[in-house]
Protein backbone atom coordinates (compact mmCIF):
# COMPACT_ATOMS: atom_id res chain seq x y z
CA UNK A 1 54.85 35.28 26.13
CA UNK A 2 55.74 33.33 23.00
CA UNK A 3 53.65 30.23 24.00
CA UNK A 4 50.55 33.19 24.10
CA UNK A 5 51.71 34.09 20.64
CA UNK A 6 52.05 30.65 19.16
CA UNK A 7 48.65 30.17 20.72
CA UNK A 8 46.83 33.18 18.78
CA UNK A 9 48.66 31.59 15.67
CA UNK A 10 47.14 28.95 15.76
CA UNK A 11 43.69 30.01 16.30
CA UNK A 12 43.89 32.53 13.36
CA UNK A 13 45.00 30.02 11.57
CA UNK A 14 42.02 27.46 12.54
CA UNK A 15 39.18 30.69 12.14
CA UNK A 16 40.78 31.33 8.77
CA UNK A 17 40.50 27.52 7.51
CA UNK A 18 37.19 27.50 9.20
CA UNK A 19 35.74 30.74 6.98
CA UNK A 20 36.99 29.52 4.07
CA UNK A 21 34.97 25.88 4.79
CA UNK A 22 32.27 27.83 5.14
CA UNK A 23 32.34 29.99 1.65
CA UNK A 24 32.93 26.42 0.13
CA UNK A 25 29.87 24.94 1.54
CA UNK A 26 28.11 28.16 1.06
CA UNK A 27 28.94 27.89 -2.83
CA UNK A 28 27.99 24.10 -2.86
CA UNK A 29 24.70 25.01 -1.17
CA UNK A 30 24.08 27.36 -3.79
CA UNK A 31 24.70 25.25 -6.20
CA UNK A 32 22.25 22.57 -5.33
CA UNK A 33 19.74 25.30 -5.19
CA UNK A 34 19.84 26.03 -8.32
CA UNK A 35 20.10 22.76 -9.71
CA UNK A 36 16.46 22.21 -7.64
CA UNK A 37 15.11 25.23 -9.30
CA UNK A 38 16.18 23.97 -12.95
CA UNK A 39 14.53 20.74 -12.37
CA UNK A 40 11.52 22.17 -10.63
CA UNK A 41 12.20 20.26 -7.44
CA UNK A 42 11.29 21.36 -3.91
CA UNK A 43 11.47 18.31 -1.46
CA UNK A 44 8.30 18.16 0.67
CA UNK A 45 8.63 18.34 4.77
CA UNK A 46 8.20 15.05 6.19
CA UNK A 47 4.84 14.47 8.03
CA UNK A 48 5.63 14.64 12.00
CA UNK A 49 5.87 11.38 13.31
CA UNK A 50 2.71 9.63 14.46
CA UNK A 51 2.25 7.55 17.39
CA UNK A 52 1.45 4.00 16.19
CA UNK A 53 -2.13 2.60 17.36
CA UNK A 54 -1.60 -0.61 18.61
CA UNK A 55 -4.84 -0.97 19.74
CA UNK A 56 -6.92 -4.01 18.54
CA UNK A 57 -10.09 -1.96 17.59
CA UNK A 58 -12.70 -4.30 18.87
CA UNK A 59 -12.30 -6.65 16.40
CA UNK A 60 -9.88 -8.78 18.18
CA UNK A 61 -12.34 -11.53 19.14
CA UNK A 62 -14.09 -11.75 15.75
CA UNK A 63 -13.52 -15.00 13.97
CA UNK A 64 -12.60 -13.78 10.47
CA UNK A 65 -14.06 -17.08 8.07
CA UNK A 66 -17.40 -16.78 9.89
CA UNK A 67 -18.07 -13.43 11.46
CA UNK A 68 -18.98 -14.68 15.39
CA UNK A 69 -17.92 -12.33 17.78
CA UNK A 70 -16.05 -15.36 20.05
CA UNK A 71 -15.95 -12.94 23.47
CA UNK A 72 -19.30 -14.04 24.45
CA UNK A 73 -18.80 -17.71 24.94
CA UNK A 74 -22.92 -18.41 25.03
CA UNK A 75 -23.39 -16.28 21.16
CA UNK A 76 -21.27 -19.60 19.17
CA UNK A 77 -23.37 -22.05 21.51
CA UNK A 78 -26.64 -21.30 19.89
């Protein structure tokens, strides 16, 4: 029976540090929203994440200095 007592101790103890954790950060939290509303700050949501296009685009065989398109062997032989 004592080591069911010691037990409940303990945990009353741990839910009583625990609540008083959480009034601090509640405080702190409150704290940093007013300091947003003094400076007129409201952080914007961060666009979701896009997939990045690796793709080439169709421009992959284009020779940049003079503009032939290089996939068709026979269109630089002219």
């Amino acid at each position: 029976m004592a080591l069911g007592m010691t037990t409940i101790k303990i945990q009353r103890a741990r839910i009583a540090y625990l609540m008083a954790e959480n009034c601090r950060l509640r405080r702190e939290l409150e704290k940093y929203r007013r300091a947003c509303d003094v400076f007129d700050y409201h952080p914007t949501p961060e666009p979701p994440p896009q997939e990045r296009d690796y793709g080439l685009g169709g421009q992959e065989w284009v020779d940049p200095v003079s503009g032939i398109d290089s996939w068709d062997s026979k269109q630089g032989a002219d």
